[in-house]
Protein backbone atom coordinates (compact mmCIF):
# COMPACT_ATOMS: atom_id res chain seq x y z
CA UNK A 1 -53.73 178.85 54.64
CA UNK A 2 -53.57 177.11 51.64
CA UNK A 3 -55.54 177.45 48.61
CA UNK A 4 -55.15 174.36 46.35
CA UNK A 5 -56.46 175.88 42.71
CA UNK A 6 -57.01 173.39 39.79
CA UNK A 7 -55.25 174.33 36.57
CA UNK A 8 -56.00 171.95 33.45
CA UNK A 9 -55.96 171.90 29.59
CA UNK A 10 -58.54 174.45 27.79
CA UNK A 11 -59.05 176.32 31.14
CA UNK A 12 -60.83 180.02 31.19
CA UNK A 13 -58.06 181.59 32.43
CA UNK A 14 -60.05 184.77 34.34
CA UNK A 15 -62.07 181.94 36.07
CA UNK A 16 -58.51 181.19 37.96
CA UNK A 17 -56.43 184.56 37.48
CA UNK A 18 -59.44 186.66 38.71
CA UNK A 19 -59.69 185.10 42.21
CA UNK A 20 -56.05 184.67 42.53
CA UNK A 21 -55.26 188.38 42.11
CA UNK A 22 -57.34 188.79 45.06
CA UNK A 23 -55.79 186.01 47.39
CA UNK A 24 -52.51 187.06 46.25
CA UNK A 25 -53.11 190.24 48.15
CA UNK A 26 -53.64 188.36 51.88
CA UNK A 27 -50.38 187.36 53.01
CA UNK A 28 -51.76 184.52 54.70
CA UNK A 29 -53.06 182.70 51.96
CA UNK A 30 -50.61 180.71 50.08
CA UNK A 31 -51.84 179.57 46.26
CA UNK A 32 -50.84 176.43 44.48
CA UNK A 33 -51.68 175.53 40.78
CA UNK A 34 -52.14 171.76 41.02
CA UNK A 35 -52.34 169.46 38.07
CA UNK A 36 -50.95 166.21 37.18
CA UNK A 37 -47.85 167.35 35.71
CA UNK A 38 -45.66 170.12 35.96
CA UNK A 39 -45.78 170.96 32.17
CA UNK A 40 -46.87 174.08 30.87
CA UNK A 41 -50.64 173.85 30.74
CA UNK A 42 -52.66 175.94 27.78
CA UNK A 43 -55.46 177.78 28.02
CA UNK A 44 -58.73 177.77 26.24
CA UNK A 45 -57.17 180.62 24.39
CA UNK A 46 -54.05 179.00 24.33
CA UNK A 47 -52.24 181.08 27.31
CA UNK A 48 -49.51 179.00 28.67
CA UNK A 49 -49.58 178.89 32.44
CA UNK A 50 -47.11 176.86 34.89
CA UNK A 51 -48.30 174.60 37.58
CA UNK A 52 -46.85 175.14 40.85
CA UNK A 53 -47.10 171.47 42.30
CA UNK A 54 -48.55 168.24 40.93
CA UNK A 55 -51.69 166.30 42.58
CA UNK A 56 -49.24 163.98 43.88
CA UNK A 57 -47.23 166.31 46.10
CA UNK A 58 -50.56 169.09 46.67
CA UNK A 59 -50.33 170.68 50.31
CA UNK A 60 -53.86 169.51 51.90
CA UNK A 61 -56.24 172.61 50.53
CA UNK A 62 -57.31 174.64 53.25
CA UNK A 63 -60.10 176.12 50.32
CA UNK A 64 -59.92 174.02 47.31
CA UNK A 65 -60.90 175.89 44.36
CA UNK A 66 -61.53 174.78 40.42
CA UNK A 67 -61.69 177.25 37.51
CA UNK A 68 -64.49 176.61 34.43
CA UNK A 69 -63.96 176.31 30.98
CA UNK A 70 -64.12 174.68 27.82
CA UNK A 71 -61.83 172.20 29.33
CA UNK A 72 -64.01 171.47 31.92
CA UNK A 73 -65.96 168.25 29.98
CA UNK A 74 -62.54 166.69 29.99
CA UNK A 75 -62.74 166.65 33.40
CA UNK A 76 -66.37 165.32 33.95
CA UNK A 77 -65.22 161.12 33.47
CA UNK A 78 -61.27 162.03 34.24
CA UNK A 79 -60.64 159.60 37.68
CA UNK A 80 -57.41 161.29 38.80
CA UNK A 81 -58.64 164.29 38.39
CA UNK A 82 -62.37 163.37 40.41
CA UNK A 83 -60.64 161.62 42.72
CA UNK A 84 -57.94 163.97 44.02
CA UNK A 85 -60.89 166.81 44.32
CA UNK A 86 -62.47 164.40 46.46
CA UNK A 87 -59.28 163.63 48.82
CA UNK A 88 -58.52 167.33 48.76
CA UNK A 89 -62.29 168.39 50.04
CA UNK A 90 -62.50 165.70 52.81
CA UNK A 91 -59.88 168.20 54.28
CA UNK A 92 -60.43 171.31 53.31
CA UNK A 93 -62.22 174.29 54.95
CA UNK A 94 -64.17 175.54 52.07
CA UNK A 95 -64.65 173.83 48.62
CA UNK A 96 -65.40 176.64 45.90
CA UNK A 97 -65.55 177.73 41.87
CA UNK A 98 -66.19 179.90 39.57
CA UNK A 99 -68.11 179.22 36.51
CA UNK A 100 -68.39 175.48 34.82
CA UNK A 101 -65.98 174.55 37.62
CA UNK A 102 -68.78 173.70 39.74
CA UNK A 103 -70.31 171.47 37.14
CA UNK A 104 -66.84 169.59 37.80
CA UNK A 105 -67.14 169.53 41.68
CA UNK A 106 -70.29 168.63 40.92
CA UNK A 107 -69.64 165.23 39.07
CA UNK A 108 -67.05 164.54 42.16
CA UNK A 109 -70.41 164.13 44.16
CA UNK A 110 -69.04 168.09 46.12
CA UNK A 111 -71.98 169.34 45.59
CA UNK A 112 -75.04 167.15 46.05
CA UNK A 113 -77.37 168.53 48.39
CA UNK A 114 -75.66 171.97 47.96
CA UNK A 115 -76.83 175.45 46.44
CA UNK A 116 -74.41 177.01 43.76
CA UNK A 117 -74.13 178.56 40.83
CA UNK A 118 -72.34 178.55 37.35
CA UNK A 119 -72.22 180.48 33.97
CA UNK A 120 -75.95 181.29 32.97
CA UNK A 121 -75.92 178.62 29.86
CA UNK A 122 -74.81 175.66 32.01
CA UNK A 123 -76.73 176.49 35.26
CA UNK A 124 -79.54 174.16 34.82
CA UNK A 125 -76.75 171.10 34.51
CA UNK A 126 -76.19 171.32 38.32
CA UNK A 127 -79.84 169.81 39.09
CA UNK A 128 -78.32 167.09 37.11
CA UNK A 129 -76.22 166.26 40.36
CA UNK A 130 -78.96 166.71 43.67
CA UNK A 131 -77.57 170.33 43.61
CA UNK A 132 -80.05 173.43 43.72
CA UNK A 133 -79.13 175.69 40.58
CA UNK A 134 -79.06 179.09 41.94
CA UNK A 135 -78.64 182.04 39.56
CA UNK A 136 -77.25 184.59 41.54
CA UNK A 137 -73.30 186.11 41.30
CA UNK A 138 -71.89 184.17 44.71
CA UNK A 139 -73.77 181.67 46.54
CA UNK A 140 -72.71 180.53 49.36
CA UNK A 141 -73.83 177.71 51.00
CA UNK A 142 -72.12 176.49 54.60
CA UNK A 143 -68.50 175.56 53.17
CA UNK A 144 -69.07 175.57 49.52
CA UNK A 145 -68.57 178.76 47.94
CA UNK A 146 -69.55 179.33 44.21
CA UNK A 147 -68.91 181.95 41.69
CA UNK A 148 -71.58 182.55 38.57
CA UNK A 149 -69.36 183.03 34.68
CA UNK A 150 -65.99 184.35 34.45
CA UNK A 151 -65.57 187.84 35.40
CA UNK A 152 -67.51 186.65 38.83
CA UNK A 153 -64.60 184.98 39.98
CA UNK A 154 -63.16 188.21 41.72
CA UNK A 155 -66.67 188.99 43.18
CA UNK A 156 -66.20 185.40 44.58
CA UNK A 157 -62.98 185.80 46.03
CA UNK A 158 -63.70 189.04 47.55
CA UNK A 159 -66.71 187.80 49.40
CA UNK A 160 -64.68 184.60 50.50
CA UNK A 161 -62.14 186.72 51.85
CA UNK A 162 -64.42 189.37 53.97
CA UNK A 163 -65.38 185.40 55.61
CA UNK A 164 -62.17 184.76 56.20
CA UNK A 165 -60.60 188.32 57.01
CA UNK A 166 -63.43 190.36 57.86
CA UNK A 167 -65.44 193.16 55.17
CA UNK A 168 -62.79 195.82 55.64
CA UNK A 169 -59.88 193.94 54.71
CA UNK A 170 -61.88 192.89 51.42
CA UNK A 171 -63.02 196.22 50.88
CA UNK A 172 -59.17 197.34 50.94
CA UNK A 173 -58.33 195.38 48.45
CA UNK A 174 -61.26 196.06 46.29
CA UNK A 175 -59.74 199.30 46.65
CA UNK A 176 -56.29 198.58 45.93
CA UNK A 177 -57.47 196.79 42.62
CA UNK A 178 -59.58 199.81 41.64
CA UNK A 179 -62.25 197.14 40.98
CA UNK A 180 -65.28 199.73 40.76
CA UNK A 181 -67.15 197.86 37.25
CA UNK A 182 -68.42 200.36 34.70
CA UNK A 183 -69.16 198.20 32.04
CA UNK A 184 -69.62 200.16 28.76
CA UNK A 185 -72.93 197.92 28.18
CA UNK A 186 -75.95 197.00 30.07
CA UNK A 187 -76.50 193.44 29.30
CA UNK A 188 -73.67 191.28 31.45
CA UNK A 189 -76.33 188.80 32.26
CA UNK A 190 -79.72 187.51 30.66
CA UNK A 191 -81.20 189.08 33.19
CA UNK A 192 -80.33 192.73 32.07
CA UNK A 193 -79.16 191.98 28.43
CA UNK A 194 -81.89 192.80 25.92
CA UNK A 195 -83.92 189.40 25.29
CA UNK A 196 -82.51 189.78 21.09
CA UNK A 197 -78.87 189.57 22.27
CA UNK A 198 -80.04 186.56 24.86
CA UNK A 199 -81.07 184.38 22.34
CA UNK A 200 -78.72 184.97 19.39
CA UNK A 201 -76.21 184.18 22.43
CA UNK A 202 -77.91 181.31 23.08
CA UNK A 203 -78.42 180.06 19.60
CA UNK A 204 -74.78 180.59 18.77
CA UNK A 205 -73.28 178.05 22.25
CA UNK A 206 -76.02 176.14 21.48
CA UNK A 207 -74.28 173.37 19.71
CA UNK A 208 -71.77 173.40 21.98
CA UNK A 209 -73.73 173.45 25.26
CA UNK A 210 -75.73 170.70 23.67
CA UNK A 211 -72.23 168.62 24.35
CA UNK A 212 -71.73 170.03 27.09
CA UNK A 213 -75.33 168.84 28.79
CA UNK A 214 -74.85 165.37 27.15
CA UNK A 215 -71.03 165.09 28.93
CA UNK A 216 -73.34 166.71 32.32
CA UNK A 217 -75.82 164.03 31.85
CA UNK A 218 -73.05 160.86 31.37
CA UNK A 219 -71.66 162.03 34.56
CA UNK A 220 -74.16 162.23 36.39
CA UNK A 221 -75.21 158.77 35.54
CA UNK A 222 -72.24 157.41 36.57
CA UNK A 223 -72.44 159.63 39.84
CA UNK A 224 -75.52 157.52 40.84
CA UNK A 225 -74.18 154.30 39.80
């Protein structure tokens, strides 16, 4: 099987290594970094990372996937890029992300009618796009498969791949990755942070989520029109 992932300028790169360490571990899924060129691509942290293939000679994605990230907005009014996620779905078994990539499937018209997810901040954006904001880790809804911020990306890929290999196969390779999270703070998600550290969180991306809603909203605009 093939798993077409997107890689693009200003990426979050754990939104994209995260699930591939885990697919890298089934020997029947074969990954492929897909963007337009084969030039070194950097990070929002400025990690250089290699695509494997461009869009022009991508395999047909048996599960399509596309990272989040500051990048993402880029992406939002980018044709080529909307367009070959669109080609690419029409085929594929399961179209998925992790984090503010599903606000990017999302302005591709992928997720219209669809529940997902996304990172916390940008979760209300979805509605944007006739999707249902849900604000859980994985949602899953029929073939689209979506991952909440960041370090959900190898929750995501481990529940995609009990789907496609069965629990105890995923549950090896849990294993094997001695993924067992003991985070040295309550507070991963506004849910259990303390409601202080919420909104000085908040109040710090706000500026920046403010952009990122008004790039949301454009898209969606031209999404209907």
């Amino acid at each position: 099987m093939h798993i077409v992932m997107l890689l693009y300028p200003r990426l979050t790169q754990l939104d994209l290594t995260g699930p591939l360490e885990v697919f890298s571990r089934f020997p029947e899924l074969k990954t492929h970094l897909a963007w337009k060129t084969l030039d070194p691509v950097a990070d929002g942290s400025g990690l250089r990372l290699l695509p494997t293939t461009t869009f022009a000679n991508a395999p047909q994605a048996d599960i399509l996937f596309v990272p989040g990230g500051p990048g993402q907005m880029a992406l939002m009014d980018d044709a080529e890029t909307l367009g070959f996620l669109r080609q690419q779905a029409e085929g594929a078994a399961y179209v998925t992300s992790v984090c503010t990539g599903s606000l990017v499937l999302a302005a591709a018209g992928l997720l219209t009618g669809y529940r997902a997810t996304c990172h916390w901040l940008s979760l209300n954006q979805l509605a944007l796009f006739g999707a249902e904001p849900v604000a859980e880790r994985v949602v899953e809804d029929r073939n689209r498969v979506t991952g909440a911020g960041v370090t959900s990306g190898i929750d995501f890929a481990l529940t995609l791949s009990a789907r496609l290999f069965g629990e105890e196969r995923a549950k090896r390779v849990q294993l094997q990755m001695e993924y067992d999270p003991q985070p040295p703070f309550v507070g991963g998600s506004p849910r259990s942070a303390e409601a202080e550290i919420v909104a000085v969180a908040r109040e710090a991306a706000r500026p920046f989520q403010e952009q990122r809603e008004d790039v949301a909203r454009a898209a969606a605009e031209r999404l209907r029109g």
